[in-house]
C-alpha atoms as a PDB file:
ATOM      1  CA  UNK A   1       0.000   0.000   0.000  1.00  0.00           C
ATOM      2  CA  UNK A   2       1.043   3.641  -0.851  1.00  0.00           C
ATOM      3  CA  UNK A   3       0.128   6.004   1.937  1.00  0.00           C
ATOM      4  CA  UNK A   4      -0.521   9.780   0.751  1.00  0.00           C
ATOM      5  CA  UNK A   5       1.432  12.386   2.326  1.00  0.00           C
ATOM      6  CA  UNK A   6      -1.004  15.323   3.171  1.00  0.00           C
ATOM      7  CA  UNK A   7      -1.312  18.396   5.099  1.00  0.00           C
ATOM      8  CA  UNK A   8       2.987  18.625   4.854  1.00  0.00           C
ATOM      9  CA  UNK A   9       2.519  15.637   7.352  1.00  0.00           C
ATOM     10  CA  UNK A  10       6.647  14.465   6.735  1.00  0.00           C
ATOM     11  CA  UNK A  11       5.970  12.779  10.671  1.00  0.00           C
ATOM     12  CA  UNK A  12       4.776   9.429   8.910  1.00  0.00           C
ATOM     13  CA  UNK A  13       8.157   8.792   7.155  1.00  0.00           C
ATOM     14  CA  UNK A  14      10.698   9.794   9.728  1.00  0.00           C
ATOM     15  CA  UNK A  15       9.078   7.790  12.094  1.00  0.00           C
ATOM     16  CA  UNK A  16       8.665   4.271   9.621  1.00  0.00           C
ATOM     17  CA  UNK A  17      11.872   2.123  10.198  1.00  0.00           C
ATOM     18  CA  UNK A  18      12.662   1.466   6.554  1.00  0.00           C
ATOM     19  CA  UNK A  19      10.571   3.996   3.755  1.00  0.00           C
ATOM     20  CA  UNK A  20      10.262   5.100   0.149  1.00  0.00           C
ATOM     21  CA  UNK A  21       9.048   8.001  -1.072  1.00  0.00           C
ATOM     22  CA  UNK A  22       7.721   9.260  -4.569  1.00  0.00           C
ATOM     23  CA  UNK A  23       7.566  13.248  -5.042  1.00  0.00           C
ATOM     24  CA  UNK A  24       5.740  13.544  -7.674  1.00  0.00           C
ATOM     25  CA  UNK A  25       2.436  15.819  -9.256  1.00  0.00           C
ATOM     26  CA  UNK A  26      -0.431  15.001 -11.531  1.00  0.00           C
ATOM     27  CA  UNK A  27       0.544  16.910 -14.086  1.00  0.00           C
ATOM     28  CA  UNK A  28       4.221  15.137 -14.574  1.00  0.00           C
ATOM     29  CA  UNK A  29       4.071  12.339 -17.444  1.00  0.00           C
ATOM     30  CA  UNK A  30       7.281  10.691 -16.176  1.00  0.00           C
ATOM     31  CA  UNK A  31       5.383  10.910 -12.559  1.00  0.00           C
ATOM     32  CA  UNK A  32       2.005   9.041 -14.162  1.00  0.00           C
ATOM     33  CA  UNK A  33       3.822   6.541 -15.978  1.00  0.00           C
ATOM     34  CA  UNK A  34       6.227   5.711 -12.562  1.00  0.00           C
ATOM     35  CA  UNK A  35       2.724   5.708  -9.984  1.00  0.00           C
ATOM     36  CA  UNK A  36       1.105   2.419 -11.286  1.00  0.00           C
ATOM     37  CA  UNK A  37       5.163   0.792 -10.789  1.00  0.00           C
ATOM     38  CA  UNK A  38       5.454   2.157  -7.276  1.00  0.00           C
ATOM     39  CA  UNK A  39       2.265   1.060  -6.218  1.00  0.00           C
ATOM     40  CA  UNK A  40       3.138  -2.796  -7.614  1.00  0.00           C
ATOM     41  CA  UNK A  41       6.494  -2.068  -5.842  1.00  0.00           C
ATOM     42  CA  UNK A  42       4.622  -1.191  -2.718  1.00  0.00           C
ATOM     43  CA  UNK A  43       2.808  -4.726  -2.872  1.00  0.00           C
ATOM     44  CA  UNK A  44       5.402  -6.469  -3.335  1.00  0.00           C
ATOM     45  CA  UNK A  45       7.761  -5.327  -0.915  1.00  0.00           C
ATOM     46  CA  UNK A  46       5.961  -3.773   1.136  1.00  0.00           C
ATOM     47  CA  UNK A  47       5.746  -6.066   4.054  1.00  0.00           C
ATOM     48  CA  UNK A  48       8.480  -4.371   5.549  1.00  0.00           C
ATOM     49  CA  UNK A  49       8.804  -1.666   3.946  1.00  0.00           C
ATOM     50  CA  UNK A  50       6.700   1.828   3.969  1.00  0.00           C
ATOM     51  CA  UNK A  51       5.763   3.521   0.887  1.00  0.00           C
ATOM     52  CA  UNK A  52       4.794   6.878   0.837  1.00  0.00           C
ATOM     53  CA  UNK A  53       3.591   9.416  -2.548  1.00  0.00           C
ATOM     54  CA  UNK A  54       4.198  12.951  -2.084  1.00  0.00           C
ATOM     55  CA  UNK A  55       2.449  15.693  -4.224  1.00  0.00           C
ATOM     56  CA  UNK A  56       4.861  18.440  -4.278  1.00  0.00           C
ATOM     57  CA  UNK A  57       2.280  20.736  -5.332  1.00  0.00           C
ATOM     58  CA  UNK A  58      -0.170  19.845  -2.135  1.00  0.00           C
ATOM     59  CA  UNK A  59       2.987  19.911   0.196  1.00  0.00           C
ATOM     60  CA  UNK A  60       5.329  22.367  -1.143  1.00  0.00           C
ATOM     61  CA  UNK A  61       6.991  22.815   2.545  1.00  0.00           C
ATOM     62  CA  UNK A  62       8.221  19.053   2.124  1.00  0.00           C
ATOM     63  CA  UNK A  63       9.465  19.642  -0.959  1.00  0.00           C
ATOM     64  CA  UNK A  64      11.165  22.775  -0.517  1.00  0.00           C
ATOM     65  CA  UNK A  65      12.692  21.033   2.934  1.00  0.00           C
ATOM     66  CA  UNK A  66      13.625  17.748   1.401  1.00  0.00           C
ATOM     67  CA  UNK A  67      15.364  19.847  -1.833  1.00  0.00           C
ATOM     68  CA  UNK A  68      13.121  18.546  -4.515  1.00  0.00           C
ATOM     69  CA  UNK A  69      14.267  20.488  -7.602  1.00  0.00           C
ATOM     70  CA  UNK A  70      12.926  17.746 -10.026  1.00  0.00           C
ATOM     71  CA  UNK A  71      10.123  15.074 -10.401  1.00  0.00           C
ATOM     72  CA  UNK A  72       9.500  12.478  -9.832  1.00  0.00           C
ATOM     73  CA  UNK A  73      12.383  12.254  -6.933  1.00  0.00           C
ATOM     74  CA  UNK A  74      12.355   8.944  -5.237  1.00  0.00           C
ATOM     75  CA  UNK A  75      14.194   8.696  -1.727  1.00  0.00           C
ATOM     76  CA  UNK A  76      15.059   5.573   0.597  1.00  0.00           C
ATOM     77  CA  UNK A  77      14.642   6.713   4.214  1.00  0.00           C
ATOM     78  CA  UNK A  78      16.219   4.498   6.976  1.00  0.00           C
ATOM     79  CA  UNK A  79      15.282   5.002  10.449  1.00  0.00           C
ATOM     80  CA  UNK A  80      14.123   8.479   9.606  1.00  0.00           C
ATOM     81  CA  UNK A  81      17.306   9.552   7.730  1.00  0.00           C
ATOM     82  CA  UNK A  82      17.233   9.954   4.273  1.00  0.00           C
ATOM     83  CA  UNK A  83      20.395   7.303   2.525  1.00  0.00           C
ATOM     84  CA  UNK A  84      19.095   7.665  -1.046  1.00  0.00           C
ATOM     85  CA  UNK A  85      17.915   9.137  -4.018  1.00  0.00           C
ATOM     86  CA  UNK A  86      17.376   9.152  -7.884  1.00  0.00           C
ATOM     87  CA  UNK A  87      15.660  11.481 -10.105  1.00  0.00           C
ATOM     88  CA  UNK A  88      13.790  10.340 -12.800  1.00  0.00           C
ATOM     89  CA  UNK A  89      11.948   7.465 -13.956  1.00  0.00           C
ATOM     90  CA  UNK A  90      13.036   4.024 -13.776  1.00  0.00           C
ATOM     91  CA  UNK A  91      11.885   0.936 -14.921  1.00  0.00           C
ATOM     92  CA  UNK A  92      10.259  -1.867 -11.728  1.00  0.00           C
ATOM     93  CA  UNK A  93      12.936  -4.070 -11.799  1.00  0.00           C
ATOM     94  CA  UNK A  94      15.693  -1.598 -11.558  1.00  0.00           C
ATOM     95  CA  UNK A  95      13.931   0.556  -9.356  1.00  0.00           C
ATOM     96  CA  UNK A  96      13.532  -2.405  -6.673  1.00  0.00           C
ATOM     97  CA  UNK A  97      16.997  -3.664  -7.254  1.00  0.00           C
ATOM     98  CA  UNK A  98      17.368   0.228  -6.232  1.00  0.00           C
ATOM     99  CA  UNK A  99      15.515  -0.405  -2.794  1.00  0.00           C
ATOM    100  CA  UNK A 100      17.091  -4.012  -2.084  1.00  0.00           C
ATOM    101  CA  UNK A 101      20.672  -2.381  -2.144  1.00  0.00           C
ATOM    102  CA  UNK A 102      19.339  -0.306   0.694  1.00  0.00           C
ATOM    103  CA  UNK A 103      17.255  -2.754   2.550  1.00  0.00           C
ATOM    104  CA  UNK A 104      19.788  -4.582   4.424  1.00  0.00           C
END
């Protein structure tokens, strides 16, 4: 499951032992084409890990803190510190390959 980030409400994913998080916006076509991956991703995995989607246009303090310049952004948070992050769309497998490096 993919848990919505609203209301700037960043709380959720510093406090999840092991997260991902998509920045992205509706109107991105690279951000569309990534959300139905993530959300397979976040099935998958996501027994231990958290997933989290983050419109940067709905929670522009987040992305302003967290330096999003470009979307989609995906980061790997562990223990509420960020280790990880790639810009850009990526294709399922070599996104989770992405994740496992950082899964320990």
């Amino acid at each position: 499951m993919v848990t919505k980030i609203t209301n700037n409400a960043f709380e959720q994913v510093k406090s999840a032992k092991f997260a991902v998080v998509d920045y992205s916006a509706i109107w991105c076509g690279p951000c569309q084409m990534l959300a139905p991956l993530f959300h397979q991703l976040a099935e998958e995995m996501g027994d231990d890990i958290s997933f989290f989607n983050i419109d940067v246009d709905e929670n522009r303090d987040i992305a302003s803190q967290m330096g999003i310049m470009n979307i989609p952004t995906i980061q790997i948070f562990k223990d509420g510190q960020k280790v990880a992050q790639q810009v850009g769309f990526q294709p399922k497998e070599a996104m989770k390959q992405w994740i496992e490096t950082y899964r320990g």
